[in-house]
N, C-alpha and C. Protein backbone atom coordinates (compact mmCIF):
# COMPACT_ATOMS: atom_id res chain seq x y z
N UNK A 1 57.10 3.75 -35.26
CA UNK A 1 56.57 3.78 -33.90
C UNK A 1 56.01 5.16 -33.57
N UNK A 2 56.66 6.34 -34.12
CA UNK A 2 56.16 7.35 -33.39
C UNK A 2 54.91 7.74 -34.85
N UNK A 3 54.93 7.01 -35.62
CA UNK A 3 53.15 7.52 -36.40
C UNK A 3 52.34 6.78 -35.68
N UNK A 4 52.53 5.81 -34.98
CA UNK A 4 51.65 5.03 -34.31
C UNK A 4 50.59 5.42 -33.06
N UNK A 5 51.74 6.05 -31.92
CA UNK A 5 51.36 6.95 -31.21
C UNK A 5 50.32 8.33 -31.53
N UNK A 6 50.57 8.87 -32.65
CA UNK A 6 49.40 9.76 -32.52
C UNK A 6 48.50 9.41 -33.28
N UNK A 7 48.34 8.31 -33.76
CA UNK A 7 47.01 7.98 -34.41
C UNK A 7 46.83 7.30 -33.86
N UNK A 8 46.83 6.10 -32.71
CA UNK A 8 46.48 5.44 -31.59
C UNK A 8 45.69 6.49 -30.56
N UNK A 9 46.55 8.12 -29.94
CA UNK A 9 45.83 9.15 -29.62
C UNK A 9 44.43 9.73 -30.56
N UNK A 10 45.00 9.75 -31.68
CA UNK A 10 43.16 10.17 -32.44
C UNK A 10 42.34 9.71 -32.79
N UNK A 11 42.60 8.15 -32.58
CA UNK A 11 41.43 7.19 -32.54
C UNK A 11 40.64 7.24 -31.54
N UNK A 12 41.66 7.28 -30.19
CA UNK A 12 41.06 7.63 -28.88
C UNK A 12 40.41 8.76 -28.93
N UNK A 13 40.93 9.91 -29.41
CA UNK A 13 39.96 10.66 -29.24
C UNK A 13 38.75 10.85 -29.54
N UNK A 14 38.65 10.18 -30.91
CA UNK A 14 37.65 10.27 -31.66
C UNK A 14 36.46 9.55 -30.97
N UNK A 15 36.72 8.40 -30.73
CA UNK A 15 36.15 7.58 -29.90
C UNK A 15 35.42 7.96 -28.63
N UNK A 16 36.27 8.87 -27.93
CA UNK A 16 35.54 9.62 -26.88
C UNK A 16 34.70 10.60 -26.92
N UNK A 17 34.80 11.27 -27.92
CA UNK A 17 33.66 12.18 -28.65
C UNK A 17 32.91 11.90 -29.20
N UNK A 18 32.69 9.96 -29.86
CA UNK A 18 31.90 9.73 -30.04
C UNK A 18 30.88 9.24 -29.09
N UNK A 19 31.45 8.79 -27.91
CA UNK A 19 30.82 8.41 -26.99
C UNK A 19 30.26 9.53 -26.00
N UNK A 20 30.46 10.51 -25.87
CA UNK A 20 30.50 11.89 -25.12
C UNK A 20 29.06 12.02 -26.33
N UNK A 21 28.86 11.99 -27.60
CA UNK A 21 28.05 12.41 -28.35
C UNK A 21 26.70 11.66 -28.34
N UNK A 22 27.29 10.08 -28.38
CA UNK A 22 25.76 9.28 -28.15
C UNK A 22 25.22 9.29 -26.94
N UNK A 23 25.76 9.83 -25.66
CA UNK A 23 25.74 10.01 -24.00
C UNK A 23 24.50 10.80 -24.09
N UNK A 24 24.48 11.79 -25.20
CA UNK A 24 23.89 13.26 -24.70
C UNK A 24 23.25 13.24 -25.76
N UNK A 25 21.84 13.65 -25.43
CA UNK A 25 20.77 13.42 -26.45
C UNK A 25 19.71 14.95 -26.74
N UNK A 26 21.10 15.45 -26.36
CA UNK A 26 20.95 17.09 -26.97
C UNK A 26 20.78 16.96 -28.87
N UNK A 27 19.48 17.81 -29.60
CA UNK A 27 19.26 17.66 -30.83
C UNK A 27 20.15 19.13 -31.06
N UNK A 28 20.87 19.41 -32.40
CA UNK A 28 21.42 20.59 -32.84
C UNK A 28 20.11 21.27 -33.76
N UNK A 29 19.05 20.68 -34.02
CA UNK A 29 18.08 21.33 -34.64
C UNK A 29 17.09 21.68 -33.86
N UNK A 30 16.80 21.10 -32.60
CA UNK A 30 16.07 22.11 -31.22
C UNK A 30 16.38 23.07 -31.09
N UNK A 31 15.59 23.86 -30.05
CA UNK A 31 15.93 24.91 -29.49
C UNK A 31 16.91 24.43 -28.60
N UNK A 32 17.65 25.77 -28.43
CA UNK A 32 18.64 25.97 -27.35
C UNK A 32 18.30 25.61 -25.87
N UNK A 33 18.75 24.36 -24.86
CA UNK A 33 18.44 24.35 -23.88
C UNK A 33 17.67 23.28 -23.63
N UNK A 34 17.09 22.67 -25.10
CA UNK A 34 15.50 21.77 -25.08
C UNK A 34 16.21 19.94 -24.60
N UNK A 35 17.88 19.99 -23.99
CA UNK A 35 18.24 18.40 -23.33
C UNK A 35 16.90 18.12 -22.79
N UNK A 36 16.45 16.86 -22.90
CA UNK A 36 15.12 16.58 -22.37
C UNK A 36 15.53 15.20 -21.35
N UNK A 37 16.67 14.88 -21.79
CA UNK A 37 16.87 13.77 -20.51
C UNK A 37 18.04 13.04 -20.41
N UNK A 38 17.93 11.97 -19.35
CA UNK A 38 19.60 11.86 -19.11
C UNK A 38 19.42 10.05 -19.81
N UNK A 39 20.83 9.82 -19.79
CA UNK A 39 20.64 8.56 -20.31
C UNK A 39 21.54 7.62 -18.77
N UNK A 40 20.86 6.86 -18.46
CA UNK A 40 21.11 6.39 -17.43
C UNK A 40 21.69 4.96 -17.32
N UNK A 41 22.52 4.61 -16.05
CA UNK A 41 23.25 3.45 -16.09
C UNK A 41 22.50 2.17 -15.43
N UNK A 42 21.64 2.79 -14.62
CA UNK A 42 21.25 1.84 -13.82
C UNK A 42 20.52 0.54 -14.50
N UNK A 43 20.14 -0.30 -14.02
CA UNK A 43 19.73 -1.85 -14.19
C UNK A 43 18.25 -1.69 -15.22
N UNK A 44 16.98 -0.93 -14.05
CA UNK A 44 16.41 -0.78 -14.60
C UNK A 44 15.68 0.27 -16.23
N UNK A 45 16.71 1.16 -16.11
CA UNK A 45 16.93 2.14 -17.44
C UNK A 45 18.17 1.08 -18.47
N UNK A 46 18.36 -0.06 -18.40
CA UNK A 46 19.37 -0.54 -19.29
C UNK A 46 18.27 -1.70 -19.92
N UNK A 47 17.35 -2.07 -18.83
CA UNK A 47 16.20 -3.19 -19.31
C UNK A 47 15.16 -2.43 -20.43
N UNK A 48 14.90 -1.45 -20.44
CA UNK A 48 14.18 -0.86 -21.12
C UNK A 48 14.42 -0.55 -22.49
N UNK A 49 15.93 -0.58 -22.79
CA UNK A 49 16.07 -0.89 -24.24
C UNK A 49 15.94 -1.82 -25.06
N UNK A 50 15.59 -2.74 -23.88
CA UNK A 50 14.71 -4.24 -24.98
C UNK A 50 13.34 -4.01 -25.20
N UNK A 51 12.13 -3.07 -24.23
CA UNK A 51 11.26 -3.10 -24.35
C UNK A 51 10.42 -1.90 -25.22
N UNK A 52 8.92 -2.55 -25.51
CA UNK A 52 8.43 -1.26 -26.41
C UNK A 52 6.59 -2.16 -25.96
N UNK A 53 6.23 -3.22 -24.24
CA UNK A 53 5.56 -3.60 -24.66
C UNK A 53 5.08 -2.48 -22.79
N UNK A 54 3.27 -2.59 -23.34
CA UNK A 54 2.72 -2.07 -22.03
C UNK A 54 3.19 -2.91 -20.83
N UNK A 55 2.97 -4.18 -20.53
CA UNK A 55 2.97 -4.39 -19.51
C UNK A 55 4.29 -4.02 -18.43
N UNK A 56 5.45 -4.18 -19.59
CA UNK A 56 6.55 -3.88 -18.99
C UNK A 56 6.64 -2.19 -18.31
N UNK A 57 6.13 -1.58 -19.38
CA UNK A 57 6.14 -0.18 -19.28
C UNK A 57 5.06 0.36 -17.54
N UNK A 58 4.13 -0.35 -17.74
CA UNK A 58 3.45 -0.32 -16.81
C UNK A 58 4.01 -0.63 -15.57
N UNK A 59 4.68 -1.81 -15.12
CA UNK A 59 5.28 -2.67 -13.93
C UNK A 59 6.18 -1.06 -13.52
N UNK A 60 6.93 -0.86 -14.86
CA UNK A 60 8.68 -0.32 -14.28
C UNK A 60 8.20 1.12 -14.88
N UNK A 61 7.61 1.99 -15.00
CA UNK A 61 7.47 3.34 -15.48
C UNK A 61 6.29 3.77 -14.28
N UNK A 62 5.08 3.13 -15.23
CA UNK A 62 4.24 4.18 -14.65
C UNK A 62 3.55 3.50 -13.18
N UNK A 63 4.02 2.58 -12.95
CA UNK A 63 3.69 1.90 -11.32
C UNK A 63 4.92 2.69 -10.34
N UNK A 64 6.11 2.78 -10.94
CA UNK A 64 7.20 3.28 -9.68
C UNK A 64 7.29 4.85 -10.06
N UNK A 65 7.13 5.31 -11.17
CA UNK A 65 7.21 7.30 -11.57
C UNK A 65 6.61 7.69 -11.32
N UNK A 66 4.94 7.19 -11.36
CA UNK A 66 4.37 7.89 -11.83
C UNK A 66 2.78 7.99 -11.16
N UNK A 67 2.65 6.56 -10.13
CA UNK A 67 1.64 6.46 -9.35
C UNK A 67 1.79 6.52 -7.87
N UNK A 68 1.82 7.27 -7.05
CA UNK A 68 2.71 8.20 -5.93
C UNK A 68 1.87 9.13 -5.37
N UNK A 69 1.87 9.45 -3.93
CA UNK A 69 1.41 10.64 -3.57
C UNK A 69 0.11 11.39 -4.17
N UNK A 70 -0.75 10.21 -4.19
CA UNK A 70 -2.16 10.92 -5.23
C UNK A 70 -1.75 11.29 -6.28
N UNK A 71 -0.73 10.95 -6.93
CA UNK A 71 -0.14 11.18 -8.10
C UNK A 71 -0.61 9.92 -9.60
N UNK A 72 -1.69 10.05 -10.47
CA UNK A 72 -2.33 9.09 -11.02
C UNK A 72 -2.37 7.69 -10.35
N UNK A 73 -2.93 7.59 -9.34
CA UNK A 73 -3.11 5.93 -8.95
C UNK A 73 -4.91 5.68 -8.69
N UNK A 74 -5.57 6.51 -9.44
CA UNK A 74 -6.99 5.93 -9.36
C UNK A 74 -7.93 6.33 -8.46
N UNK A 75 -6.89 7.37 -7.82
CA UNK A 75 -7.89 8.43 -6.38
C UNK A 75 -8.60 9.00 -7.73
N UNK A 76 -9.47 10.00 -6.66
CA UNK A 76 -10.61 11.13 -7.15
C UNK A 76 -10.20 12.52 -7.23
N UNK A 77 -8.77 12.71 -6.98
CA UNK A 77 -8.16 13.59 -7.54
C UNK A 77 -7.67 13.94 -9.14
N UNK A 78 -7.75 15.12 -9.44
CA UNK A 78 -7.67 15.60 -10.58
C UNK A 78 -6.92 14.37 -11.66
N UNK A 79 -5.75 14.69 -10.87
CA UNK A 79 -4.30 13.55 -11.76
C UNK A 79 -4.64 12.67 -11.08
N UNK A 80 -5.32 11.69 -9.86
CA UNK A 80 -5.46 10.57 -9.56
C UNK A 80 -6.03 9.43 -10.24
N UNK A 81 -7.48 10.26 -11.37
CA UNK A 81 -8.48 10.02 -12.21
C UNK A 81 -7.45 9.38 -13.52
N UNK A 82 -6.40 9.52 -13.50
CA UNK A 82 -5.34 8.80 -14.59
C UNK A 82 -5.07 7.60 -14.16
N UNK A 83 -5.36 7.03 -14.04
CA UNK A 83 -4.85 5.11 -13.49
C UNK A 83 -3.80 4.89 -13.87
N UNK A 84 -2.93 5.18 -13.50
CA UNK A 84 -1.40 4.64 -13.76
C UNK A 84 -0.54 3.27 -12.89
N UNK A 85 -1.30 3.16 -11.91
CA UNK A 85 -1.34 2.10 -10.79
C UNK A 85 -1.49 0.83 -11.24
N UNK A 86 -2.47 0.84 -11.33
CA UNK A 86 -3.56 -0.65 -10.74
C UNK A 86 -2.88 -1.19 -12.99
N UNK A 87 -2.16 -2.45 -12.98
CA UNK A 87 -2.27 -2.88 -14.22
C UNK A 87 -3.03 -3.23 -15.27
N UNK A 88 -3.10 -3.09 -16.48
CA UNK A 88 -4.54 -2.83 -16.98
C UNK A 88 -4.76 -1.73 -17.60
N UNK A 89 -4.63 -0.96 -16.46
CA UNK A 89 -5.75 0.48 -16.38
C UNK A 89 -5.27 1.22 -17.53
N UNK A 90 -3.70 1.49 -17.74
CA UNK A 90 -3.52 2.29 -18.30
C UNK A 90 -3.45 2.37 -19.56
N UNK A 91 -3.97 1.54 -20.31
CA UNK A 91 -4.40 1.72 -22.20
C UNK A 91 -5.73 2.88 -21.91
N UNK A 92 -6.59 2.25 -21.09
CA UNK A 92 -8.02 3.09 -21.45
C UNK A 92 -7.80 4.28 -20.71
N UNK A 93 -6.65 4.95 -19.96
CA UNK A 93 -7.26 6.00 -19.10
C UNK A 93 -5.64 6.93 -20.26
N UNK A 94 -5.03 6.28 -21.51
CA UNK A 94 -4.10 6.98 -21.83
C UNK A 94 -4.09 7.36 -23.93
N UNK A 95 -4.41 6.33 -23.84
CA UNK A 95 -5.02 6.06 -25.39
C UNK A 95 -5.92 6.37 -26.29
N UNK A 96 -6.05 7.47 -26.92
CA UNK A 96 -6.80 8.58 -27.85
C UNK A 96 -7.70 9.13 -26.66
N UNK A 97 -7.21 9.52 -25.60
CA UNK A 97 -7.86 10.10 -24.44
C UNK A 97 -7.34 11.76 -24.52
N UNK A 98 -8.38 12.31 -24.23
CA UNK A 98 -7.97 14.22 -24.58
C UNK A 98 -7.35 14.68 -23.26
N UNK A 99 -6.43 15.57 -23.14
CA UNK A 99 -5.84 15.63 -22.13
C UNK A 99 -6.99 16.81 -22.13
N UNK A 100 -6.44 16.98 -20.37
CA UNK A 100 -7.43 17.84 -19.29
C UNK A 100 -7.11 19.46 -19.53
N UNK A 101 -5.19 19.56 -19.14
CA UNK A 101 -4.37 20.02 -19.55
C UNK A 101 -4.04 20.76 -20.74
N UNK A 102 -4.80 20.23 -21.65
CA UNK A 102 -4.49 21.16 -23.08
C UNK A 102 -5.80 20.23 -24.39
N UNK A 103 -7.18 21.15 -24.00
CA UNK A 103 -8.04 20.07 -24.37
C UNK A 103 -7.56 20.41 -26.33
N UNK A 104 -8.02 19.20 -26.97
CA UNK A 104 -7.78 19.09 -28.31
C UNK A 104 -6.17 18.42 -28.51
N UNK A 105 -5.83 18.08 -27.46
CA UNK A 105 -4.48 17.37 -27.84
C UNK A 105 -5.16 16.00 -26.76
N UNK A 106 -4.84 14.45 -27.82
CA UNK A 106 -4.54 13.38 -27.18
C UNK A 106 -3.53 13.06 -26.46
N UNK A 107 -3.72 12.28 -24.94
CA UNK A 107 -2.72 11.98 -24.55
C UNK A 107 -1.73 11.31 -25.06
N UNK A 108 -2.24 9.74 -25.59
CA UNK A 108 -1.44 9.26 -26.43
C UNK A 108 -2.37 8.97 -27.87
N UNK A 109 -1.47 9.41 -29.04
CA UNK A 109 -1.89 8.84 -30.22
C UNK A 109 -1.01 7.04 -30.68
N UNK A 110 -1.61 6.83 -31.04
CA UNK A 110 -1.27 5.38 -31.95
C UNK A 110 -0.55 5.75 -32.70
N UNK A 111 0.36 5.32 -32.75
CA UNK A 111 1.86 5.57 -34.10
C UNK A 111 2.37 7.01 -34.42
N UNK A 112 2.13 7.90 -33.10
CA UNK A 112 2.02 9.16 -33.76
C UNK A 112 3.11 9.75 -32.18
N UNK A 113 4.06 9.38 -31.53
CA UNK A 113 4.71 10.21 -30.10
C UNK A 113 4.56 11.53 -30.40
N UNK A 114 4.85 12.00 -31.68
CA UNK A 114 5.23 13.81 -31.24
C UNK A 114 3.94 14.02 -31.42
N UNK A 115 2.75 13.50 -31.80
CA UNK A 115 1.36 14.11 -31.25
C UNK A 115 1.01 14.08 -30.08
N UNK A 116 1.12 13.07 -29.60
CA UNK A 116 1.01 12.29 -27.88
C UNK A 116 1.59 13.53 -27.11
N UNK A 117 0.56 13.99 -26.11
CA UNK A 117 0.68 15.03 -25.17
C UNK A 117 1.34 14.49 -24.20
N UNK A 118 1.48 13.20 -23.80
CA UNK A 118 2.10 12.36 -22.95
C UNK A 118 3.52 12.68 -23.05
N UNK A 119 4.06 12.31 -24.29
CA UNK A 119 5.70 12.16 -24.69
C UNK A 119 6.50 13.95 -24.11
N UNK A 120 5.67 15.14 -24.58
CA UNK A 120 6.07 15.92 -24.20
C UNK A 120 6.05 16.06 -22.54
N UNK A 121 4.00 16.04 -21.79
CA UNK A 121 4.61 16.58 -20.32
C UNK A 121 6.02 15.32 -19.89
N UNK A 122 6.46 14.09 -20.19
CA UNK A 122 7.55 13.43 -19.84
C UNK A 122 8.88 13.96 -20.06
N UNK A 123 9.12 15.00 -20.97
CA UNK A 123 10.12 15.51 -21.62
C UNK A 123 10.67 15.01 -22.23
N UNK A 124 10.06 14.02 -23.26
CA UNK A 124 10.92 13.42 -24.23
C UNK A 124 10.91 14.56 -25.46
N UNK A 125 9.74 14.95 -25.92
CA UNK A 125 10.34 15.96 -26.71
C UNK A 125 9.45 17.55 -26.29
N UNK A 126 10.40 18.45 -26.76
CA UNK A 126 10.38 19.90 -26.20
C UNK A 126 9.38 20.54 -26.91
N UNK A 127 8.38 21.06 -26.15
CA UNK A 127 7.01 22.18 -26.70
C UNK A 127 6.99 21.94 -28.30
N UNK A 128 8.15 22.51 -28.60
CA UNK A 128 8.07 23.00 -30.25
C UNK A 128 8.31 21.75 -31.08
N UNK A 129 8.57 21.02 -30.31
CA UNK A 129 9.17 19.71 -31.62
C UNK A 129 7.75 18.62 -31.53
N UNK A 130 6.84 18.78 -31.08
CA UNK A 130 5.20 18.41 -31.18
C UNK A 130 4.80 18.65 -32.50
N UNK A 131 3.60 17.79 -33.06
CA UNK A 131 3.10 18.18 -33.80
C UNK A 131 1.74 18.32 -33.98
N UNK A 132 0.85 19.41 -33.78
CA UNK A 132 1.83 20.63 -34.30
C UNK A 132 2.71 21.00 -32.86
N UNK A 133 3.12 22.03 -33.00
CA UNK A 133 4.11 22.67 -31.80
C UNK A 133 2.96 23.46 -31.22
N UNK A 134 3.47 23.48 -29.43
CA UNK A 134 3.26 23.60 -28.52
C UNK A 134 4.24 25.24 -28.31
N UNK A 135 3.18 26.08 -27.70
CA UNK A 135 3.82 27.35 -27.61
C UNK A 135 4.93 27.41 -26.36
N UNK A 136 4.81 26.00 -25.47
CA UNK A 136 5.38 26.24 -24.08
C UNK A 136 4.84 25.21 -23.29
N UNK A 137 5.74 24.90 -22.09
CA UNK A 137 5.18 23.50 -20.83
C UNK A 137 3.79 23.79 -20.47
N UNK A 138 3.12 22.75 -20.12
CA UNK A 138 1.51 23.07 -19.06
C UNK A 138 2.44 24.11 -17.99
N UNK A 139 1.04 24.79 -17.49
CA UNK A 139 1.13 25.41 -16.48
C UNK A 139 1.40 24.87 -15.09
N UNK A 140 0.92 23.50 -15.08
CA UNK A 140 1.47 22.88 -13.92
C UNK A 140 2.96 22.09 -14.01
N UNK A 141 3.87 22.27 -15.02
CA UNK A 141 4.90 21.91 -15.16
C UNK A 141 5.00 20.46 -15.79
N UNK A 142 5.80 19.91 -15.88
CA UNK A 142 6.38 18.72 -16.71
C UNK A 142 6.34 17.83 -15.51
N UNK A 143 6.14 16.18 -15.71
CA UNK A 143 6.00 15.21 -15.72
C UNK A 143 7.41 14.31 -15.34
N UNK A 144 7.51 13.75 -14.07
CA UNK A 144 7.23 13.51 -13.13
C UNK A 144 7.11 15.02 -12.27
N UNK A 145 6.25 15.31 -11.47
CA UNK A 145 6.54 16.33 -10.44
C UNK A 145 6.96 15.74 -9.45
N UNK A 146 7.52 16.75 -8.65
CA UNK A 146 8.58 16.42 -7.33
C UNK A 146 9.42 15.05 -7.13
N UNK A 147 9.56 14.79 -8.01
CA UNK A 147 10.76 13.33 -8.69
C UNK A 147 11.74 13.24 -9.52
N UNK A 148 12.44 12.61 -9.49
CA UNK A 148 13.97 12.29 -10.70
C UNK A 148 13.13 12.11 -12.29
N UNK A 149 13.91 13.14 -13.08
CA UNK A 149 12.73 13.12 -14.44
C UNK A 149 13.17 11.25 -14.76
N UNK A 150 12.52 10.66 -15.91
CA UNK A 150 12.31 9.63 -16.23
C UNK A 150 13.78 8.97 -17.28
N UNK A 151 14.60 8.33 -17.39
CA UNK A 151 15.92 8.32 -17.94
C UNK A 151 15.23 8.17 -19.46
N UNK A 152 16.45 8.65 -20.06
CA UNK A 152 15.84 8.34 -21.75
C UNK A 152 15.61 6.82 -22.43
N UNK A 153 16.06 5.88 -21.51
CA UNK A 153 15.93 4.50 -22.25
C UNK A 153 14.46 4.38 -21.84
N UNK A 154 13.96 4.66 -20.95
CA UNK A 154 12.35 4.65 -20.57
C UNK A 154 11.84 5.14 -21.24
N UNK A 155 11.92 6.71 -21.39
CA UNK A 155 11.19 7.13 -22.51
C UNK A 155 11.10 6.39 -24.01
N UNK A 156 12.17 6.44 -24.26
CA UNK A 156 12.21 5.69 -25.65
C UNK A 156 11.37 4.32 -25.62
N UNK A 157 11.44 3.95 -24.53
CA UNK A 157 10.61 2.40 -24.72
C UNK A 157 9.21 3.00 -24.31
N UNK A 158 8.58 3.97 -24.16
CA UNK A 158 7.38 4.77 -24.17
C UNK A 158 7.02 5.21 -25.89
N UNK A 159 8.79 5.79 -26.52
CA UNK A 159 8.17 5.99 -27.85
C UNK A 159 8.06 5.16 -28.96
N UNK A 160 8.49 3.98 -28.30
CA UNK A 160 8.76 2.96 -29.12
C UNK A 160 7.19 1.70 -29.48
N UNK A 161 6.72 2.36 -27.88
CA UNK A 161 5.04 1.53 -27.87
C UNK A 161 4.50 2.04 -28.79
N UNK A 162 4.49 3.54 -28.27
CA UNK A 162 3.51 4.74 -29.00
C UNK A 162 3.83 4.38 -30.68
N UNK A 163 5.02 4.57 -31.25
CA UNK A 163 4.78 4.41 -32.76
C UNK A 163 4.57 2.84 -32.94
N UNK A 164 5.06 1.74 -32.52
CA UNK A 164 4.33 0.49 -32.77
C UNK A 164 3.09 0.11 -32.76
N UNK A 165 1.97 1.37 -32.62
CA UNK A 165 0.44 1.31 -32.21
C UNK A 165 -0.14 1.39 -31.03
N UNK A 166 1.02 1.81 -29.59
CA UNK A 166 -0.29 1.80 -28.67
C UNK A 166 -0.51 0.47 -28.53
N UNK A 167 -0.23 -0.53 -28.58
CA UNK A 167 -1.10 -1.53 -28.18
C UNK A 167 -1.11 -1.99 -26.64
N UNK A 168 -2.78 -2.66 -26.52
CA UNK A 168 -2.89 -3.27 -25.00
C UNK A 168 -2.13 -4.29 -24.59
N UNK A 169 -0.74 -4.29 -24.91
CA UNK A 169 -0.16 -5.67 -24.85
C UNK A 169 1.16 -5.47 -23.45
């Protein structure tokens, strides 16, 4: 009985450190500091680990994050000129399209996220872990502005389009 007890305790523990470990999507081969996001409980960040298709991504990402406050919804503003709104829009205004922001980098590449200038301003992955690497954030900062950054099951179902091809689907 009493070997039972502490290996019943170090299973538990183990267990909790493993879960404390898959929680946090801190890389040990990043830079120091480069957590890029949270992993979230809610309904709609738990639906997103089934998905990897646009339309979904579109409805629940870039219609409620990301089209806002003249914030890409198809105005004549700088970032409005990104259609992130209106459904549809966003293969042609995101897809081997050159960002404004850092010309010679695509927003999104086809099968390629750590090229995709997209994946970084979102903070899925940090300046340097691009390819190639990125010396540092745009000057106008990271992606969402003045909002809750984007949970990591979203992203991932962002990187999950991106390397499945990008497709208009």
């Amino acid at each position: 009985m009493l070997r039972r007890a502490p290996m019943a305790l170090l299973v538990g523990l183990v267990a909790s450190a493993a879960a404390s470990l898959a929680a946090c999507r801190t890389s040990l081969e990043d830079d120091p500091g480069s957590e890029v996001c949270d992993v979230a409980t809610s309904q709609a960040c738990m639906d997103a680990e089934q998905h990897a298709d646009l339309a979904w991504i579109e409805a629940n990402i870039f219609s409620k994050q990301c089209a806002f406050s003249g914030c890409h919804n198809g105005s004549t503003t700088p970032a409005g000129m990104i259609d992130l709104k209106n459904p549809g829009m966003s293969h042609a205004a995101l897809v081997d399209v050159e960002s404004k922001l850092e010309p010679g980098r695509k927003l999104v590449v086809a099968g390629q996220p750590k090229q995709s200038y997209l994946m970084m301003l979102l903070q899925h992955y940090p300046p340097s872990a691009m390819e190639p690497p990125l010396a540092g954030p745009p000057e106008v900062g990271f992606m969402p502005q003045d909002a809750d950054p984007i949970c990591c099951q979203k992203l991932d179902a962002l990187d999950r389009w991106i390397t499945a091809g990008a497709l208009n689907n």
